[in-house]
Protein backbone atom coordinates (compact mmCIF):
# COMPACT_ATOMS: atom_id res chain seq x y z
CA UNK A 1 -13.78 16.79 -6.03
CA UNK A 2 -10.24 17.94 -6.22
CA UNK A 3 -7.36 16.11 -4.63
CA UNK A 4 -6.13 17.72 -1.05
CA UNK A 5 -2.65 17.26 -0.56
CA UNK A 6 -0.63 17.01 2.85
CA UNK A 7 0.01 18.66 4.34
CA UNK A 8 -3.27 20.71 4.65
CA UNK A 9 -4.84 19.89 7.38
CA UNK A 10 -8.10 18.48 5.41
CA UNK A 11 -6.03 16.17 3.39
CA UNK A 12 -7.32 13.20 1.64
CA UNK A 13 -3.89 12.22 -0.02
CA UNK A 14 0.01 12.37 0.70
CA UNK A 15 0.90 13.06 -2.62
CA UNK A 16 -0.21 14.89 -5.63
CA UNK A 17 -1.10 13.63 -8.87
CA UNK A 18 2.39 15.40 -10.03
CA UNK A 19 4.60 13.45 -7.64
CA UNK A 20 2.85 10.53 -8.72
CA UNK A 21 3.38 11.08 -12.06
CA UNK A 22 7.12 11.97 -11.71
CA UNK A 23 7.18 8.68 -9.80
CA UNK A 24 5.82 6.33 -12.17
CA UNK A 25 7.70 8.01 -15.15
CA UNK A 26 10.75 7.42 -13.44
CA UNK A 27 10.34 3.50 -12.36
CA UNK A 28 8.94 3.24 -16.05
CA UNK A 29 5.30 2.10 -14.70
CA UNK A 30 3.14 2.28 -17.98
CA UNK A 31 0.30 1.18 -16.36
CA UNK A 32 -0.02 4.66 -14.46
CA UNK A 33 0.33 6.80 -17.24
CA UNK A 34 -3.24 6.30 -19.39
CA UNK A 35 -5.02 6.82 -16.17
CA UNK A 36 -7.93 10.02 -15.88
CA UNK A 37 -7.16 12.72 -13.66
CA UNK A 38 -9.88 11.43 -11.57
CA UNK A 39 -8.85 7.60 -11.84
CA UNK A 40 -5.55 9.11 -10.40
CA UNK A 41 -7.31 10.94 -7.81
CA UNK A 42 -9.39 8.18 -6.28
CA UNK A 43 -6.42 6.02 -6.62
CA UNK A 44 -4.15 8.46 -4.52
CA UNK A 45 -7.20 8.79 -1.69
CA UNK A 46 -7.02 4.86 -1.59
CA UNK A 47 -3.21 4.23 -1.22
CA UNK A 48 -3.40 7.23 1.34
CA UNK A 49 -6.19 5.21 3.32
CA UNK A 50 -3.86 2.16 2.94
CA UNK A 51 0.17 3.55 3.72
CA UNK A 52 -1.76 5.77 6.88
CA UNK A 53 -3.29 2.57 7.96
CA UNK A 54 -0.07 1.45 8.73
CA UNK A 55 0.67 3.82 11.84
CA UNK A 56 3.26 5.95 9.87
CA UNK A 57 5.12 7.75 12.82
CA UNK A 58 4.09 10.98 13.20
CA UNK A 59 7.40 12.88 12.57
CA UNK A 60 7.89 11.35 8.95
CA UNK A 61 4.22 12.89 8.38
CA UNK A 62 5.77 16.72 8.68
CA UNK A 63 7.79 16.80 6.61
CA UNK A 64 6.39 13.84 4.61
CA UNK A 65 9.91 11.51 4.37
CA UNK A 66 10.20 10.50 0.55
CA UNK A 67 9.44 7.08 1.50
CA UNK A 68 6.11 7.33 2.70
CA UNK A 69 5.45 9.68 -0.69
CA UNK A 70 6.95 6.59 -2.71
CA UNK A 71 4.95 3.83 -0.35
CA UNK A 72 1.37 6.31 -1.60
CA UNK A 73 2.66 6.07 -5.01
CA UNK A 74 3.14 2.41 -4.86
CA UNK A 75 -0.23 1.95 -3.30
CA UNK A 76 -2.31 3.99 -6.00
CA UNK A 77 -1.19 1.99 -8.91
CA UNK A 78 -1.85 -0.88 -6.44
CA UNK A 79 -5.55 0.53 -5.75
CA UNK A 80 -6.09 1.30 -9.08
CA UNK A 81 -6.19 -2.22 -10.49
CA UNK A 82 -8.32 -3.61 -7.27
CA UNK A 83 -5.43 -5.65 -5.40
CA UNK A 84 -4.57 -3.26 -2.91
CA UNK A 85 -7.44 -3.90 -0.97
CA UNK A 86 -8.67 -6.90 -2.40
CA UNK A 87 -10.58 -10.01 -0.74
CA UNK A 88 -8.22 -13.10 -0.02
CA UNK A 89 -8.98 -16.22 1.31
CA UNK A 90 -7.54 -16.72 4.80
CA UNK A 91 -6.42 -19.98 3.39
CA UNK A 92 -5.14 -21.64 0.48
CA UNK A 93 -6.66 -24.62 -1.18
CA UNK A 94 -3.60 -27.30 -0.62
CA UNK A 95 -6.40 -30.64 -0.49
CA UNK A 96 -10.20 -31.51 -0.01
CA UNK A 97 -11.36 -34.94 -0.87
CA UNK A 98 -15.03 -35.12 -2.52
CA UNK A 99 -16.00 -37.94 -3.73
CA UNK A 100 -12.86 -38.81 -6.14
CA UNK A 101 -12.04 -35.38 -6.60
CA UNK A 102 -9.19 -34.05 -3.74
CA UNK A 103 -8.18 -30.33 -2.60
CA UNK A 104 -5.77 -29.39 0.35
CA UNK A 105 -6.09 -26.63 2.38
CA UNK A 106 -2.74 -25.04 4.10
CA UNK A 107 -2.38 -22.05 6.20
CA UNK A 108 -1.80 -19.24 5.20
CA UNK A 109 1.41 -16.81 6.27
CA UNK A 110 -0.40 -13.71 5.58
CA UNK A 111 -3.59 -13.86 7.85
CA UNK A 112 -5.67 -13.85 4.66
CA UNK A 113 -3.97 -10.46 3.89
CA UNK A 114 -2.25 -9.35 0.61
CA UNK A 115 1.23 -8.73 1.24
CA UNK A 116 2.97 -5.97 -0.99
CA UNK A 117 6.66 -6.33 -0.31
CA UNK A 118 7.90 -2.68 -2.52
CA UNK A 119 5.24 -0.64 -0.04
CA UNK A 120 6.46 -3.01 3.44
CA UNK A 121 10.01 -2.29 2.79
CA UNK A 122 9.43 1.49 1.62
CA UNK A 123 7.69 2.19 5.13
CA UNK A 124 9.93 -0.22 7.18
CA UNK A 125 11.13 1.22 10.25
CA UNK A 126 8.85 4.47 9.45
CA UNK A 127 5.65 2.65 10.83
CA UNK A 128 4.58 2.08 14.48
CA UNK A 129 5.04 -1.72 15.65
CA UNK A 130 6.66 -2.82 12.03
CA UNK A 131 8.41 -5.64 14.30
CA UNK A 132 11.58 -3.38 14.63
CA UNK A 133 13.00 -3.77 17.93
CA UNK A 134 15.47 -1.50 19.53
CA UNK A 135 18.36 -3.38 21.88
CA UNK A 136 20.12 -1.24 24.07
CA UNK A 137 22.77 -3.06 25.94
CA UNK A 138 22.84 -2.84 29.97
């Protein structure tokens, strides 16, 4: 199935595979490059799910603001290897006592989510309720 690319109204990615590529050639991310056509693809569908997921105001949607293209590219290579939307444990082991063996548990700061700080600051203050807050004195 062919990649369709904002901002068609049936799209299932933000970028094409060409941005992409022009992205990760010019950050020098070699893991990107051997990828099929239709690794690439699914990737880009993923990382769209992901960086739209994220309440990306609607007026950096049309026209698509470069950061939200660079967030998606971020994402795929992200979604590619598994860890953008990868399982974590809400906690981390910190200690557990069993017998003579011990483990601590400690909460954790993420909610049990993955945090990916390059795609959080590429969509910061692009995103609905990203914790910005706008003071307007009296």
């Amino acid at each position: 199935m062919s990649l369709i690319v904002a901002p068609d109204p049936d799209f299932d990615s933000l970028v094409s595979v060409a941005f992409a590529d022009a992205y990760h050639v010019s950050l020098g991310n070699q893991a990107w490059e051997p990828l099929t056509l239709e690794a690439k693809e699914a990737a880009l569908r993923r990382a769209t799910q992901y960086v739209m997921a994220r309440r990306v105001k609607e007026h950096y949607l049309n026209p698509l603001h470069y950061n939200v293209k660079a967030a998606t590219a971020e994402a795929a290579l992200r979604a590619n290897d598994g860890t953008l939307y990868a399982d974590v444990e809400a906690q981390a082991v910190v200690s557990e006592t069993v017998g003579p063996i011990s483990t601590t548990y400690a909460a954790s700061t993420s909610g049990g989510r993955m945090r990916f700080p390059v795609i959080d600051d590429l969509l910061r203050g692009l995103i609905e309720g990203d914790g910005v807050v706008k003071l307007v004195r009296a």
